[in-house]
C-alpha atoms as a PDB file:
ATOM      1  CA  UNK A   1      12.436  -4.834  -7.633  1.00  0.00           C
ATOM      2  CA  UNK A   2       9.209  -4.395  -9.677  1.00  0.00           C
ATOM      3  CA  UNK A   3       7.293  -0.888  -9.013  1.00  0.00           C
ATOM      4  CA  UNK A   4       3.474  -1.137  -9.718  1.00  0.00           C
ATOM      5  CA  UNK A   5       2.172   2.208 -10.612  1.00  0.00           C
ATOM      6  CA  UNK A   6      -0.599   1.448 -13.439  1.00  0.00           C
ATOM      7  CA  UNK A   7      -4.218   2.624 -11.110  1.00  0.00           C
ATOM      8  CA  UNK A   8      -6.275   0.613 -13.533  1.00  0.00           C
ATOM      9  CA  UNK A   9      -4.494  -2.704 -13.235  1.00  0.00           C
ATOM     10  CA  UNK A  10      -5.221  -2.472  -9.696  1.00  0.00           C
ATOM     11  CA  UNK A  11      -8.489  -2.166 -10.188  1.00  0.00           C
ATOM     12  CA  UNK A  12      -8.711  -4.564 -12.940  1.00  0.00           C
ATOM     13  CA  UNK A  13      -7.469  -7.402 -10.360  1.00  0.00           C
ATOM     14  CA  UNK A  14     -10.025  -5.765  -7.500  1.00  0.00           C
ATOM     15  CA  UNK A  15     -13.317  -5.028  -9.075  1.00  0.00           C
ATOM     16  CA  UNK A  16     -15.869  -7.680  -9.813  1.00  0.00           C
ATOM     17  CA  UNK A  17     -19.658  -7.828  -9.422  1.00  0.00           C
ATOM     18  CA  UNK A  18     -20.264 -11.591  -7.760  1.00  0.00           C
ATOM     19  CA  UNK A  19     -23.568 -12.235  -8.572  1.00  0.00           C
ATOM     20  CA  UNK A  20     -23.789 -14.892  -5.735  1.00  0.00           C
ATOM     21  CA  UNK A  21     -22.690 -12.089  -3.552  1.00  0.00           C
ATOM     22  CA  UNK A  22     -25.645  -9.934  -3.829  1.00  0.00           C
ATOM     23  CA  UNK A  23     -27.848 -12.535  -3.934  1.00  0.00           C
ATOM     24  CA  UNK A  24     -31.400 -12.505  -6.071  1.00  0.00           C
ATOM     25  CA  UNK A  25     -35.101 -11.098  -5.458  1.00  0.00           C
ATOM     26  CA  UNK A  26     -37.676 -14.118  -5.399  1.00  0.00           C
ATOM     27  CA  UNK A  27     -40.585 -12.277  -7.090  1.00  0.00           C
ATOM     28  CA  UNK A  28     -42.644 -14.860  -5.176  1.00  0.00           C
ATOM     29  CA  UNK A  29     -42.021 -13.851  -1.658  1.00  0.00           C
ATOM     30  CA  UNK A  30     -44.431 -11.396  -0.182  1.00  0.00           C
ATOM     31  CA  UNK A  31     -42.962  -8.316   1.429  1.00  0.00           C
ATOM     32  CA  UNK A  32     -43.611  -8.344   5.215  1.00  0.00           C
ATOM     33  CA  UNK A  33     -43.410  -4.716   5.915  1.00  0.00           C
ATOM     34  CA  UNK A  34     -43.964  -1.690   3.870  1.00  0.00           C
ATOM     35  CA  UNK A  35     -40.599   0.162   4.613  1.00  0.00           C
ATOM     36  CA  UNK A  36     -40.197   2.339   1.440  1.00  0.00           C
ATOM     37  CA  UNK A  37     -37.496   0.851  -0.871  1.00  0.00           C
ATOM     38  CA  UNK A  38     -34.268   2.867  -0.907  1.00  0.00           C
ATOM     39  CA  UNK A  39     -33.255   5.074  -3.710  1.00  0.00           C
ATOM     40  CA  UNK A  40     -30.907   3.476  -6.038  1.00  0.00           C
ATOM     41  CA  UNK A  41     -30.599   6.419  -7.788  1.00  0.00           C
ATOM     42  CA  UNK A  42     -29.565   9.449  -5.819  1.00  0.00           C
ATOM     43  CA  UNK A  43     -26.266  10.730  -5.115  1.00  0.00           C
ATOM     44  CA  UNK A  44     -24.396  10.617  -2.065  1.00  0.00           C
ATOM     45  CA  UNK A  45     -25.293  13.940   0.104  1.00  0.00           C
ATOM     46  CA  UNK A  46     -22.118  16.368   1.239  1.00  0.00           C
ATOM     47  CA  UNK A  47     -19.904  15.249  -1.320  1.00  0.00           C
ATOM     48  CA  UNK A  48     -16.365  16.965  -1.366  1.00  0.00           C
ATOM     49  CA  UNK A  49     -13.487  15.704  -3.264  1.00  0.00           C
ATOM     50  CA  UNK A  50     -10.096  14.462  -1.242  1.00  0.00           C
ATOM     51  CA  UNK A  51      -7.034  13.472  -2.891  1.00  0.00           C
ATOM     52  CA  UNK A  52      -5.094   9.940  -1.997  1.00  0.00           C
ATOM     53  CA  UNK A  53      -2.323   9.486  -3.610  1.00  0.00           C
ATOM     54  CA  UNK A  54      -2.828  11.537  -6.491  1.00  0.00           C
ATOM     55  CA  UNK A  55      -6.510  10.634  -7.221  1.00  0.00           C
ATOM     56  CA  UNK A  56      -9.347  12.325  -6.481  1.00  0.00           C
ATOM     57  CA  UNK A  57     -12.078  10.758  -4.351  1.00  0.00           C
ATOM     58  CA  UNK A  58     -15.724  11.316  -3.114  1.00  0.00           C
ATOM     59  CA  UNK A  59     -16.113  11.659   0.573  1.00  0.00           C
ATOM     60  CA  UNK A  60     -19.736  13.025   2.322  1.00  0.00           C
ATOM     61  CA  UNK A  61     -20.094  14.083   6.132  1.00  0.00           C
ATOM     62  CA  UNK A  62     -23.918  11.895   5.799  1.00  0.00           C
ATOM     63  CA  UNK A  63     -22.632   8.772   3.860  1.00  0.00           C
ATOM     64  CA  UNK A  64     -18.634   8.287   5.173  1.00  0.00           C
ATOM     65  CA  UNK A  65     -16.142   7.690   5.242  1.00  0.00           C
ATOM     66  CA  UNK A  66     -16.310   8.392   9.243  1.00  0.00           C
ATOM     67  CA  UNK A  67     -12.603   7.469  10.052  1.00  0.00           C
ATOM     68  CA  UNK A  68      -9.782   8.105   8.269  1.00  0.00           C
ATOM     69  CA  UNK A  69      -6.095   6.503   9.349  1.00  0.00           C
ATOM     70  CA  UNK A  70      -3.546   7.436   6.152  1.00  0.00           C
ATOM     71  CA  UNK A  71      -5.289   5.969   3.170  1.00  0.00           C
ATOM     72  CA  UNK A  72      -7.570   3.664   4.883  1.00  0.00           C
ATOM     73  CA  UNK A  73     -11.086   5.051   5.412  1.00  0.00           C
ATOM     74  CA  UNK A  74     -14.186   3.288   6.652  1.00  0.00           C
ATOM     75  CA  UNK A  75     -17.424   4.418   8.810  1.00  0.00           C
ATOM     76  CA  UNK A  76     -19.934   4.252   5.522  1.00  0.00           C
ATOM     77  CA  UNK A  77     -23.607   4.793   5.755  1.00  0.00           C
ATOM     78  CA  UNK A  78     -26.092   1.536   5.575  1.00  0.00           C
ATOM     79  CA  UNK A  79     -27.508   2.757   2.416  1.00  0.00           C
ATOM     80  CA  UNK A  80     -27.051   2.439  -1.668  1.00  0.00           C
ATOM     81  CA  UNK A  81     -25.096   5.841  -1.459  1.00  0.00           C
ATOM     82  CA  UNK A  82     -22.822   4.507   1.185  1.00  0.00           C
ATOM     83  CA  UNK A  83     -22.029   1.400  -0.856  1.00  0.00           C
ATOM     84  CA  UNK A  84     -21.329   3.695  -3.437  1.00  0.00           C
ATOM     85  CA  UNK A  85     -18.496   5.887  -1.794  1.00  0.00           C
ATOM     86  CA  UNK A  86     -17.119   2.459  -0.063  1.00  0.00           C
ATOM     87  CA  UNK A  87     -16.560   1.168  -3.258  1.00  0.00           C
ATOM     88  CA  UNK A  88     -14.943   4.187  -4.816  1.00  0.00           C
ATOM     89  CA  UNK A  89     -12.870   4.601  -1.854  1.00  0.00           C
ATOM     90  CA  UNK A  90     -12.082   1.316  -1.515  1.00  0.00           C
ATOM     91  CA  UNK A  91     -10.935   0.741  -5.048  1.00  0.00           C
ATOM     92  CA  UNK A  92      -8.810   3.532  -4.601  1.00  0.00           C
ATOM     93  CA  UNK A  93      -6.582   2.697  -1.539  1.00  0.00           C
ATOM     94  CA  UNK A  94      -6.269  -1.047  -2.785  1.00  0.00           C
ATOM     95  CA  UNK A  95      -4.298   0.165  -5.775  1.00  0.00           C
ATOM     96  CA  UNK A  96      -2.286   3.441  -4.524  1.00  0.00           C
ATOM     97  CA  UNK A  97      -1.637   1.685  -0.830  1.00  0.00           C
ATOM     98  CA  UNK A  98       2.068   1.605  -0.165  1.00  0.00           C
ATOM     99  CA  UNK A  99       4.284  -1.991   0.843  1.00  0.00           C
ATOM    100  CA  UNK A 100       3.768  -0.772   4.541  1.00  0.00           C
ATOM    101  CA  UNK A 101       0.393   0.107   4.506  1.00  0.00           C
ATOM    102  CA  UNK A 102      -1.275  -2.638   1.622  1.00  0.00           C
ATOM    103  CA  UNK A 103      -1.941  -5.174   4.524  1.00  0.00           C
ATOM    104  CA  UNK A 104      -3.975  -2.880   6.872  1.00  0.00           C
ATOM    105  CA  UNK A 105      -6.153  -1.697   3.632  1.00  0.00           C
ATOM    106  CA  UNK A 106      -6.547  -5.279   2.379  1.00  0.00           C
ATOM    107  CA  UNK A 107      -8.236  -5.754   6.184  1.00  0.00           C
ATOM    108  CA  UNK A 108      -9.688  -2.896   6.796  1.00  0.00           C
ATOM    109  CA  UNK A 109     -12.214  -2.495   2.933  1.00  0.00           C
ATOM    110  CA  UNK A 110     -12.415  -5.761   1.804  1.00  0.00           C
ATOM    111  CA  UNK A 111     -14.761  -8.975   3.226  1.00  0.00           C
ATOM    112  CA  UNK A 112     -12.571 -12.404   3.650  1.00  0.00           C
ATOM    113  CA  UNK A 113     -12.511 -15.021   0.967  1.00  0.00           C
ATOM    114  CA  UNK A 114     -10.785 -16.414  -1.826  1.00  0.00           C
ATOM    115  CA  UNK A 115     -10.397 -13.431  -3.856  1.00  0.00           C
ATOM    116  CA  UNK A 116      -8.943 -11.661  -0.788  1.00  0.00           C
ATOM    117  CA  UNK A 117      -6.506 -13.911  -0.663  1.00  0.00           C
ATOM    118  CA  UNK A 118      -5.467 -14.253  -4.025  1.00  0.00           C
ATOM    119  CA  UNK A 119      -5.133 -10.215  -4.536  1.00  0.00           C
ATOM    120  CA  UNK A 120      -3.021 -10.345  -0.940  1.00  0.00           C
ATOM    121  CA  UNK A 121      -0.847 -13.143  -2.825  1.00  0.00           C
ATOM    122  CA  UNK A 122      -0.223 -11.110  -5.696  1.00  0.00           C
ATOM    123  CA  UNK A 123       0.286  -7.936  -4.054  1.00  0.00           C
ATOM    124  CA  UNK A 124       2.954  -9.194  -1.647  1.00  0.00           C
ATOM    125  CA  UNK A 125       4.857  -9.848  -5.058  1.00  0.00           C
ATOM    126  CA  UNK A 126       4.932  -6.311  -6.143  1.00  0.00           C
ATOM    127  CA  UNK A 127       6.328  -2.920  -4.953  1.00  0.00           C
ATOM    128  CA  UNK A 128       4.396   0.097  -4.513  1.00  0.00           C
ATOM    129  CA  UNK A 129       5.768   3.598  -4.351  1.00  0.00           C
ATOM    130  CA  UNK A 130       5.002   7.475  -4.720  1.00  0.00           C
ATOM    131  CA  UNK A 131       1.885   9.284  -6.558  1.00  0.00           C
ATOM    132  CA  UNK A 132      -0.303   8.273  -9.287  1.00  0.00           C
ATOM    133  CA  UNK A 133       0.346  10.654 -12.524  1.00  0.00           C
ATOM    134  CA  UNK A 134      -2.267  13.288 -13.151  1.00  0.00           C
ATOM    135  CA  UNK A 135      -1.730  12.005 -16.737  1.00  0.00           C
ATOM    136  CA  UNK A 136      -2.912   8.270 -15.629  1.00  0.00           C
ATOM    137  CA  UNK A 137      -5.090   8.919 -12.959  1.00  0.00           C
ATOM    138  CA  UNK A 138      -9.132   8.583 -12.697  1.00  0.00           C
ATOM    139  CA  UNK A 139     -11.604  10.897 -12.672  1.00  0.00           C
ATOM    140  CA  UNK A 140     -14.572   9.603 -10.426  1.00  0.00           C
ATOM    141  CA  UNK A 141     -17.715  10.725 -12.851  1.00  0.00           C
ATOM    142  CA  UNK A 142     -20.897   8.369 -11.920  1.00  0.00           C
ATOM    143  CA  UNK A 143     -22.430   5.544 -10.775  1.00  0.00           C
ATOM    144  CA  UNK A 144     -25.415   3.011 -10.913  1.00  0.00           C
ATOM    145  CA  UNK A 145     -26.233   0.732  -8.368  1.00  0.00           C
ATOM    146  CA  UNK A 146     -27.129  -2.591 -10.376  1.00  0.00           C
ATOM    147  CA  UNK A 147     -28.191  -4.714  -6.953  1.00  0.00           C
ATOM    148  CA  UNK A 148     -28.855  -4.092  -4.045  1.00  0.00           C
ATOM    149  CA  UNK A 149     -30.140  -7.128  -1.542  1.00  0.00           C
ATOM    150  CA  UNK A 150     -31.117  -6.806   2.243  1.00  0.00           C
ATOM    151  CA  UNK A 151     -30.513 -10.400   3.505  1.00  0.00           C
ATOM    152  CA  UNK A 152     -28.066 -10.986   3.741  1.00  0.00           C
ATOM    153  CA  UNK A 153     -27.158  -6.926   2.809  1.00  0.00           C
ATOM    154  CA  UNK A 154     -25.086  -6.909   0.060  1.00  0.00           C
ATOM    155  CA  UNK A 155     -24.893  -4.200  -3.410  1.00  0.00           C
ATOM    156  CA  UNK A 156     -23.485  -4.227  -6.678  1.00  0.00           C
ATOM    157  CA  UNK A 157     -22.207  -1.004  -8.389  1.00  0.00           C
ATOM    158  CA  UNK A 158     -21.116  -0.123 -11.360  1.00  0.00           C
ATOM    159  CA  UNK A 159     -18.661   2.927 -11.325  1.00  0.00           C
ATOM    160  CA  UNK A 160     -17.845   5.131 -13.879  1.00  0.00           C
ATOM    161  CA  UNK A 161     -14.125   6.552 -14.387  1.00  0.00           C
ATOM    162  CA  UNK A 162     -12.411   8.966 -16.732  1.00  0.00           C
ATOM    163  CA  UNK A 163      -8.816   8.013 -17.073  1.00  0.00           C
ATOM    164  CA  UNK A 164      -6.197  11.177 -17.307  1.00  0.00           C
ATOM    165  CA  UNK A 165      -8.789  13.934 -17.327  1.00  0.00           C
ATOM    166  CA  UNK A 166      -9.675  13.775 -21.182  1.00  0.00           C
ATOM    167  CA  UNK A 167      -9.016  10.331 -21.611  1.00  0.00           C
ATOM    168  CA  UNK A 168     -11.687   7.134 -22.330  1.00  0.00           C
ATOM    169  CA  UNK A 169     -14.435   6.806 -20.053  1.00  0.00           C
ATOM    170  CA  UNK A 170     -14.807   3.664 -18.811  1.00  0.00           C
ATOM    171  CA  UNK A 171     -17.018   1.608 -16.604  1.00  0.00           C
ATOM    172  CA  UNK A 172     -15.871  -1.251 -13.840  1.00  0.00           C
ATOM    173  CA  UNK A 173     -18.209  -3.476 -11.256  1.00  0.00           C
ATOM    174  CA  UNK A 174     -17.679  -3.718  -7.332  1.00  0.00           C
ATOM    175  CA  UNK A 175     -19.462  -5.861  -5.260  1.00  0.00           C
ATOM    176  CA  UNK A 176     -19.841  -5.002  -1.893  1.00  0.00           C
ATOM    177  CA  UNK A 177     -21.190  -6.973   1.607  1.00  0.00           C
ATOM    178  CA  UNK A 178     -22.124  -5.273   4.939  1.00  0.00           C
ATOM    179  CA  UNK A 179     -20.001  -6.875   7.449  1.00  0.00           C
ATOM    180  CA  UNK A 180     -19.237  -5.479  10.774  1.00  0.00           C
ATOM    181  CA  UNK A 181     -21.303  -2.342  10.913  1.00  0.00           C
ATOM    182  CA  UNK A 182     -19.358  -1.473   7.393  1.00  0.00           C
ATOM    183  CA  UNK A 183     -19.545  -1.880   3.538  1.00  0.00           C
ATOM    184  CA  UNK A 184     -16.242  -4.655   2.855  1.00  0.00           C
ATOM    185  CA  UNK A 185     -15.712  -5.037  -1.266  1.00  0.00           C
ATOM    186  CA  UNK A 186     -16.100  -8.499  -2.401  1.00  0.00           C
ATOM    187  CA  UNK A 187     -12.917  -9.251  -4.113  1.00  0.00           C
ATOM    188  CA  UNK A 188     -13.276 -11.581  -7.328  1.00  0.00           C
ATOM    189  CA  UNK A 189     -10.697 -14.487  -7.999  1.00  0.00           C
ATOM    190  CA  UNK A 190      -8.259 -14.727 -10.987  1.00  0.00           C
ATOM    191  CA  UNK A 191     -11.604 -16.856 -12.668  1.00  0.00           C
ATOM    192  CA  UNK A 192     -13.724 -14.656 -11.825  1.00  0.00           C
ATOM    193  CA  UNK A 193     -12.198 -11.200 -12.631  1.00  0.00           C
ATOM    194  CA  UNK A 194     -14.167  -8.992 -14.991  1.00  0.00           C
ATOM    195  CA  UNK A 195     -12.486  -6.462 -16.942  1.00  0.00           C
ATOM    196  CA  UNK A 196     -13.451  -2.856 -16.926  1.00  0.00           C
ATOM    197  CA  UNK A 197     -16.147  -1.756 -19.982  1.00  0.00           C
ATOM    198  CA  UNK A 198     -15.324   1.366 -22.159  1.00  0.00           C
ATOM    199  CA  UNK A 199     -18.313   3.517 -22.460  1.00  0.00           C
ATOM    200  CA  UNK A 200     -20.020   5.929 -24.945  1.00  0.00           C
ATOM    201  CA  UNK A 201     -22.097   7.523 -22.891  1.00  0.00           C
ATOM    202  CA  UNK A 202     -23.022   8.627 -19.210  1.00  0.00           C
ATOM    203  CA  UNK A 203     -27.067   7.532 -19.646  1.00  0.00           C
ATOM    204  CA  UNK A 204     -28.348   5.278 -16.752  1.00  0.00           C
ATOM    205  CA  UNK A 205     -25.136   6.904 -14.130  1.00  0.00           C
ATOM    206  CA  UNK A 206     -25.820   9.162 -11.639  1.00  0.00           C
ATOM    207  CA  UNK A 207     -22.983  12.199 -11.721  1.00  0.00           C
ATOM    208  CA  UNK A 208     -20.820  12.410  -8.754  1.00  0.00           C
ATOM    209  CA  UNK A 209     -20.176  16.069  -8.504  1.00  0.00           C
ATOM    210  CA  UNK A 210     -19.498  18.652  -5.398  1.00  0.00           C
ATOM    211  CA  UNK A 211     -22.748  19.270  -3.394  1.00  0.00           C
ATOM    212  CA  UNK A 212     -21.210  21.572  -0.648  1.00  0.00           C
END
């Protein structure tokens, strides 16, 4: 049997920004209300760290997750910031999820489509087991929300990762629907897949750090 225990090829298969996803602004619409515009910007509030299956993730009291069963974790708030920690969350359980649990995850944080379907394909060809190495495993840094569309409500984020503590910084894109009262990530196909960036430097992402 095959044991898959590399976090970034997980990711590499789940992360993707579909443009058609989050939509586009039509600069020639006029806005019908004057609801202030929410801030792309700011950092999730509450943030503490939990650890799930040897990574380190962001969770917030204010933005989610809400519920927690194992690895899977959903309840996120119907904002940027809440995108944001559904992604990162997301993300995470997709590639650490065990054979037994894989399906429930697959359900549970991502919206249906093709590229659900092709990552449940692959998946169910692969065996999952144990901890990912503190040597190999991602360190959640910052963000930037490159989209974010209110009909239908849908974001695209860009999240920032240091692999093994000191090793390369790089970037990868999640898109992300509201479906359900919940933020579902957008899965890409094989065609569609995007490969994560390495970056230079942190200017333009908002640091995810400890607030409380």
């Amino acid at each position: 049997m095959t044991t898959l225990r590399v976090f970034t090829a997980a990711v590499a298969t789940a992360a993707i920004v579909l443009t058609a996803a989050c939509g586009s602004a039509d600069d020639t619409d006029t806005p019908h209300d004057t609801a202030a515009a929410p801030d792309l910007a700011a950092a999730p509030a509450d943030v503490q760290w939990r650890t799930v299956g040897g990574v380190s993730i962001p969770v917030s009291a204010v933005d989610g997750p809400t519920t927690t069963n194992g690895i899977v974790r959903s309840g996120y708030s119907k904002t940027p910031q809440g995108a944001v920690l559904a992604a990162i969350n997301g993300q995470t359980a997709l590639a650490v999820a065990g054979d037994r649990a894989w399906p429930e995850v697959v359900n549970t944080v991502t919206a249906p489509g093709p590229g659900r379907d092709e990552f449940a394909a692959a998946r169910a060809g692969v065996t999952v087991s144990g901890t990912v190495p503190a040597d190999t495993a991602p360190t959640f840094v910052g963000f930037e929300v490159t989209d974010y569309q209110s009909d239908p409500l849908s974001a695209a984020v860009t999240i920032a990762q240091r692999l093994g503590g000191d090793g390369g910084l790089y970037s990868y894109p999640v898109a992300l629907q509201w479906i359900a009262d919940d933020w579902r990530i957008v899965l890409p196909t094989a065609e569609e897949n995007v490969d994560a960036a390495e970056l230079n430097t942190l200017d333009g992402y908002t640091a995810l750090e400890k607030t409380s």
